[in-house]
Protein backbone atom coordinates (compact mmCIF):
# COMPACT_ATOMS: atom_id res chain seq x y z
CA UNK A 1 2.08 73.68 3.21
CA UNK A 2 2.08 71.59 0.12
CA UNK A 3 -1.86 70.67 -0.71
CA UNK A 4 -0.67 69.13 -3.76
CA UNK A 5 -1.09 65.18 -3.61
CA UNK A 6 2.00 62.78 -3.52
CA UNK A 7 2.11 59.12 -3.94
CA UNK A 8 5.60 58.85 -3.04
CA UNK A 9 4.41 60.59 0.64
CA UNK A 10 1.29 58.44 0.63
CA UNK A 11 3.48 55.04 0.46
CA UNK A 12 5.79 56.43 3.10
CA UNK A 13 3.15 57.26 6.06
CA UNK A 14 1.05 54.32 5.13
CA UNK A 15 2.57 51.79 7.01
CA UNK A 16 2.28 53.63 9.93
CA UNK A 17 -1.09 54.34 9.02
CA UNK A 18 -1.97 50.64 8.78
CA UNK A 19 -0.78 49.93 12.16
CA UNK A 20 -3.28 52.62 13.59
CA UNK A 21 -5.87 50.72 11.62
CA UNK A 22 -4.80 47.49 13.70
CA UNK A 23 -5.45 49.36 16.96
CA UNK A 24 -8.32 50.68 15.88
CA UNK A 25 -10.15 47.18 14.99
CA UNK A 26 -8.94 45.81 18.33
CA UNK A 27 -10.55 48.42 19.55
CA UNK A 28 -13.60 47.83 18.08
CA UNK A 29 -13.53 44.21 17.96
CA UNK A 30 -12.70 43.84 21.92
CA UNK A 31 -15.21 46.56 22.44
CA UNK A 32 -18.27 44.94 20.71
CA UNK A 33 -17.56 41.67 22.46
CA UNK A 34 -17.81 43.55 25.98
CA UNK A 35 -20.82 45.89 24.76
CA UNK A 36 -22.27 42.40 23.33
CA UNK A 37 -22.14 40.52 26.56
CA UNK A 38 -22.42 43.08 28.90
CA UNK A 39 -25.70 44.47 26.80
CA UNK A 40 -27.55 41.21 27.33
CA UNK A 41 -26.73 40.96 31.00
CA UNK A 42 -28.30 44.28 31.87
CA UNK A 43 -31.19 43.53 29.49
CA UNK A 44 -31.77 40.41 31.76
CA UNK A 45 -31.55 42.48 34.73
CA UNK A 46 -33.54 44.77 33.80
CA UNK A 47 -36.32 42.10 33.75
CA UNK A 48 -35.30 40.74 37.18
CA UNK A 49 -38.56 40.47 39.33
CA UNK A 50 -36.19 42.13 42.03
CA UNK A 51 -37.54 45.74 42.03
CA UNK A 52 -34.18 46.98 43.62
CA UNK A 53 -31.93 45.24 41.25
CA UNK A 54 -33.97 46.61 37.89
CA UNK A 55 -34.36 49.64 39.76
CA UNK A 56 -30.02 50.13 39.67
CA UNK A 57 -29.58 48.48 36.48
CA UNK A 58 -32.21 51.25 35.32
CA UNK A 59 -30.24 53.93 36.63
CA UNK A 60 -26.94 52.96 35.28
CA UNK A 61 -28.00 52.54 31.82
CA UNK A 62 -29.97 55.95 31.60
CA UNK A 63 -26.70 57.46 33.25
CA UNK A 64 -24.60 56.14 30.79
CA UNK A 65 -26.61 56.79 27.92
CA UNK A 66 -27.03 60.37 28.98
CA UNK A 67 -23.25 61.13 29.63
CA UNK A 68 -20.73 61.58 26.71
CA UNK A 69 -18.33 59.15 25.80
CA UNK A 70 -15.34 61.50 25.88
CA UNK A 71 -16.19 61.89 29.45
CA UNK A 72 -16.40 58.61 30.41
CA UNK A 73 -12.92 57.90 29.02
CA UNK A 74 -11.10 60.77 31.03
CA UNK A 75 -12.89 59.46 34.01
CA UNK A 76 -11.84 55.97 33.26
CA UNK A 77 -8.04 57.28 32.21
CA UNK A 78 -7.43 59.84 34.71
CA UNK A 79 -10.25 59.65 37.74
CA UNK A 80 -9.68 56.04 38.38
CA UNK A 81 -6.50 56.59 39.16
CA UNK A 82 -7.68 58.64 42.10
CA UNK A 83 -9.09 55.47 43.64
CA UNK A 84 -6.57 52.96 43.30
CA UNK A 85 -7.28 51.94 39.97
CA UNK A 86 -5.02 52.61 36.98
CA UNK A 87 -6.09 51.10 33.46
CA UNK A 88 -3.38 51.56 30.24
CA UNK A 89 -5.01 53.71 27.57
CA UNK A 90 -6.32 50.49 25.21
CA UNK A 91 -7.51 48.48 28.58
CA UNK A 92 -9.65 52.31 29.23
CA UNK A 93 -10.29 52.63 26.05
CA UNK A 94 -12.04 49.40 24.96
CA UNK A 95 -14.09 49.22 28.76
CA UNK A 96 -15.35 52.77 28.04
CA UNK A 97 -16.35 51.48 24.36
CA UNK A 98 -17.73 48.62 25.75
CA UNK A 99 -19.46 49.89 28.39
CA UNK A 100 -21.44 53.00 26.70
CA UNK A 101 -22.19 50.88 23.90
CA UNK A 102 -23.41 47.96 26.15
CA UNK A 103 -26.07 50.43 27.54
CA UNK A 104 -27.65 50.91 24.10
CA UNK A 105 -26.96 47.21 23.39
CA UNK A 106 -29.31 46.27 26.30
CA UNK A 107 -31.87 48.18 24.95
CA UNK A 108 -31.62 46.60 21.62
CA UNK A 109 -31.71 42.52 23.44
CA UNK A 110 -34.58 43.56 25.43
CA UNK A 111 -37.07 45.01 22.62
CA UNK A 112 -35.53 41.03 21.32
CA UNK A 113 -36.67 39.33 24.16
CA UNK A 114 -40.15 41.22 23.91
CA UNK A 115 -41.09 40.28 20.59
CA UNK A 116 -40.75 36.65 20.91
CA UNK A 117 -44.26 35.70 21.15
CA UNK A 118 -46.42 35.26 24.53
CA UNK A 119 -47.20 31.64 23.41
CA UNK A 120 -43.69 30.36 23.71
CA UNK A 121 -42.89 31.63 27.10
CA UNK A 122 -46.46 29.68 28.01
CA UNK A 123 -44.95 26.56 26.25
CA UNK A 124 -41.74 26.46 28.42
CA UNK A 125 -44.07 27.22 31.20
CA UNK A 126 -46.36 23.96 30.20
CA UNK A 127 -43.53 21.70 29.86
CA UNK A 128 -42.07 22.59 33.26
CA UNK A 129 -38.71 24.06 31.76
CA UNK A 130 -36.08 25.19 34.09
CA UNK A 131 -35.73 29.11 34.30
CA UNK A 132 -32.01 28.72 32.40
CA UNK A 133 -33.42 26.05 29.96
CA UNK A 134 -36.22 28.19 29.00
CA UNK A 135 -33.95 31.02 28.21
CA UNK A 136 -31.31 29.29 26.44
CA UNK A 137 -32.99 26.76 24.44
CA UNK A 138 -36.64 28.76 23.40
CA UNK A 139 -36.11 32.73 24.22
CA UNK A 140 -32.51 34.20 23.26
CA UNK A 141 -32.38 31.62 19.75
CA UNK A 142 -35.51 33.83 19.45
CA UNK A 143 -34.72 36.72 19.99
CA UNK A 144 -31.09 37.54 18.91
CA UNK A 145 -31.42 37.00 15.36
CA UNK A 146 -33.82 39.42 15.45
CA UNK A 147 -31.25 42.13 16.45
CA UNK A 148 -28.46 41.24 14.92
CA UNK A 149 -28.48 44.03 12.44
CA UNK A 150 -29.21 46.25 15.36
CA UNK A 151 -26.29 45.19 16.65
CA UNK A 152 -24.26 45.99 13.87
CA UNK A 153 -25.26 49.07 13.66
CA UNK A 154 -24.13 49.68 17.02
CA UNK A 155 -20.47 47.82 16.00
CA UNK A 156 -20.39 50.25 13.17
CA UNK A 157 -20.71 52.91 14.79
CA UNK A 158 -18.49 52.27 17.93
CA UNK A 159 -16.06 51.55 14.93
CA UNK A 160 -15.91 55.55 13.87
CA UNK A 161 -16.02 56.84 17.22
CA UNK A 162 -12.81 55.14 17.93
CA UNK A 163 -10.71 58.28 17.27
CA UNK A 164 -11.86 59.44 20.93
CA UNK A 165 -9.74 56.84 21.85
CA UNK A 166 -6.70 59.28 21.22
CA UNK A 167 -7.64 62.11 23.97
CA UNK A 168 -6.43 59.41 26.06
CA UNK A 169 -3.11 58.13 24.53
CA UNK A 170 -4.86 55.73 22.19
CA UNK A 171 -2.92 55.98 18.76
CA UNK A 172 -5.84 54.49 16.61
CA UNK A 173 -5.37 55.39 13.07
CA UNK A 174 -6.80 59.19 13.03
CA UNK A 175 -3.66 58.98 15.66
CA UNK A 176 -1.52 57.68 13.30
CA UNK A 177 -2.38 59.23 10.63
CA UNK A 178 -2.05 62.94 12.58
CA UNK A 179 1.19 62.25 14.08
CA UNK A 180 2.94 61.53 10.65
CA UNK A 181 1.03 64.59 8.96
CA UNK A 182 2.81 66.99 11.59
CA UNK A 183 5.88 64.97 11.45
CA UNK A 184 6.03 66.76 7.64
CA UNK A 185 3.74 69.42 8.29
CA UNK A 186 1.41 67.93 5.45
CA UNK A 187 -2.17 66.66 6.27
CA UNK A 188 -3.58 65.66 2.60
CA UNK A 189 -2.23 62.53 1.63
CA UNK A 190 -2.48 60.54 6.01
CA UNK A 191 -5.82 62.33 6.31
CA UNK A 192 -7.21 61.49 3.26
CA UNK A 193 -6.28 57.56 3.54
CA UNK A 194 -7.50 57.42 6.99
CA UNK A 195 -10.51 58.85 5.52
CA UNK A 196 -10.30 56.23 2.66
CA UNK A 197 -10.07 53.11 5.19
CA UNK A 198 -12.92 54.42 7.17
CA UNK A 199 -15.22 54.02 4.23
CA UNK A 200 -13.81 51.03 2.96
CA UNK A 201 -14.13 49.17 6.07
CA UNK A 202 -17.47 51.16 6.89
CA UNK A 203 -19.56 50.65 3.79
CA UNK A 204 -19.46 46.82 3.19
CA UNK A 205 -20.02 46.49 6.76
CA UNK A 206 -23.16 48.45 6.15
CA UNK A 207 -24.11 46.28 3.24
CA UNK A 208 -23.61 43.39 5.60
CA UNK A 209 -26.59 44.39 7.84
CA UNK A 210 -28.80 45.57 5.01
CA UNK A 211 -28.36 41.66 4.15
CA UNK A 212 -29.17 40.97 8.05
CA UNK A 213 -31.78 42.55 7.29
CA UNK A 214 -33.32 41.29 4.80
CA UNK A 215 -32.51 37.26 5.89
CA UNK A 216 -34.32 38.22 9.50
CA UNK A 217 -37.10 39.65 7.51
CA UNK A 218 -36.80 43.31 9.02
CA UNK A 219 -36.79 45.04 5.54
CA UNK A 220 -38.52 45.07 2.27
């Protein structure tokens, strides 16, 4: 094995590698969307007055939470299947990203919704506001700026975790950038720039919500 680096190699399996980097942000990108939508709609059943619908909603987010996402992608990939239902890798994938990460999402929306002061749900409650006017116009414009970096976090690190993606047939760009190093039998030069991309896509991200941060006021 040759542990000696080569630029010549690194030009040749980069290509490849980029493409794995493409499947990887889709990924991530179609993932955060679903954790980002789904995460506010438990959140807001979580507060339902319904006892039996918070009740379930409850119980599926502390399931979730508690259960690795490895699992949740075999049972996605190969248990669903059992039932009737067969999803392609990416499609199982992105719903198990999206799902896990929507759990922790919800958590994050309703510690939002809970810090917009008492006073303004009394306002909408003075002026007669419709349930869906009150939360559209005074209580979510309130409350998601103030977890946006929260919520970055969360994209940032569904972003890394991606490579699980490849126990099911997923070839994100860890994928890529294995397949090509045992095509040659050399791992130093696709490692390393799959290594390289993570932290270049990973640290200005990070820098992005230390500015969040700061602009919503939630650092000094």
């Amino acid at each position: 094995m040759n542990w000696d680096w080569d630029w010549d190699y690194a030009f040749e399996v980069l290509p490849a590698i980029l493409d794995g980097l493409l499947v990887t942000l889709q990924a991530t990108v179609l993932g955060s969307i679903l954790a980002y939508v789904l995460g506010l709609v438990l959140a807001l059943l979580r507060r339902s007055r319904l006892r039996v619908v918070s009740g379930v909603t409850w119980l599926f987010v502390e399931f979730v939470r508690s259960t690795p996402l490895l699992v949740q992608l075999f049972f996605l990939f190969f248990v669903f299947p059992q039932f009737g239902i067969t999803l392609s890798p990416m499609v199982a994938g992105v719903l198990g990203l999206g799902v896990h990460y929507a759990t922790y999402t919800s958590e994050v929306y309703r510690a939002g919704i809970e810090a917009v002061p008492k006073g303004q749900w009394e306002a909408a409650t003075a002026l007669s506001l419709p349930q869906t006017r009150t939360w559209t116009a005074v209580i979510l414009p309130q409350a998601v700026p103030r977890v946006l970096p929260a919520l970055g976090n969360y994209t940032i690190s569904m972003f890394k975790e991606t490579p699980l993606l490849l126990a099911i047939g997923v070839l994100d760009i860890v994928g890529a950038a294995e397949e090509e190093a045992a095509l040659n039998f050399d791992y130093v030069e696709p490692i390393t720039i799959a290594g390289a991309l993570f932290l270049l896509l990973s640290y200005p991200s990070s820098l992005l919500v230390r500015y969040l941060e700061r602009r919503f006021g939630l650092a000094r």
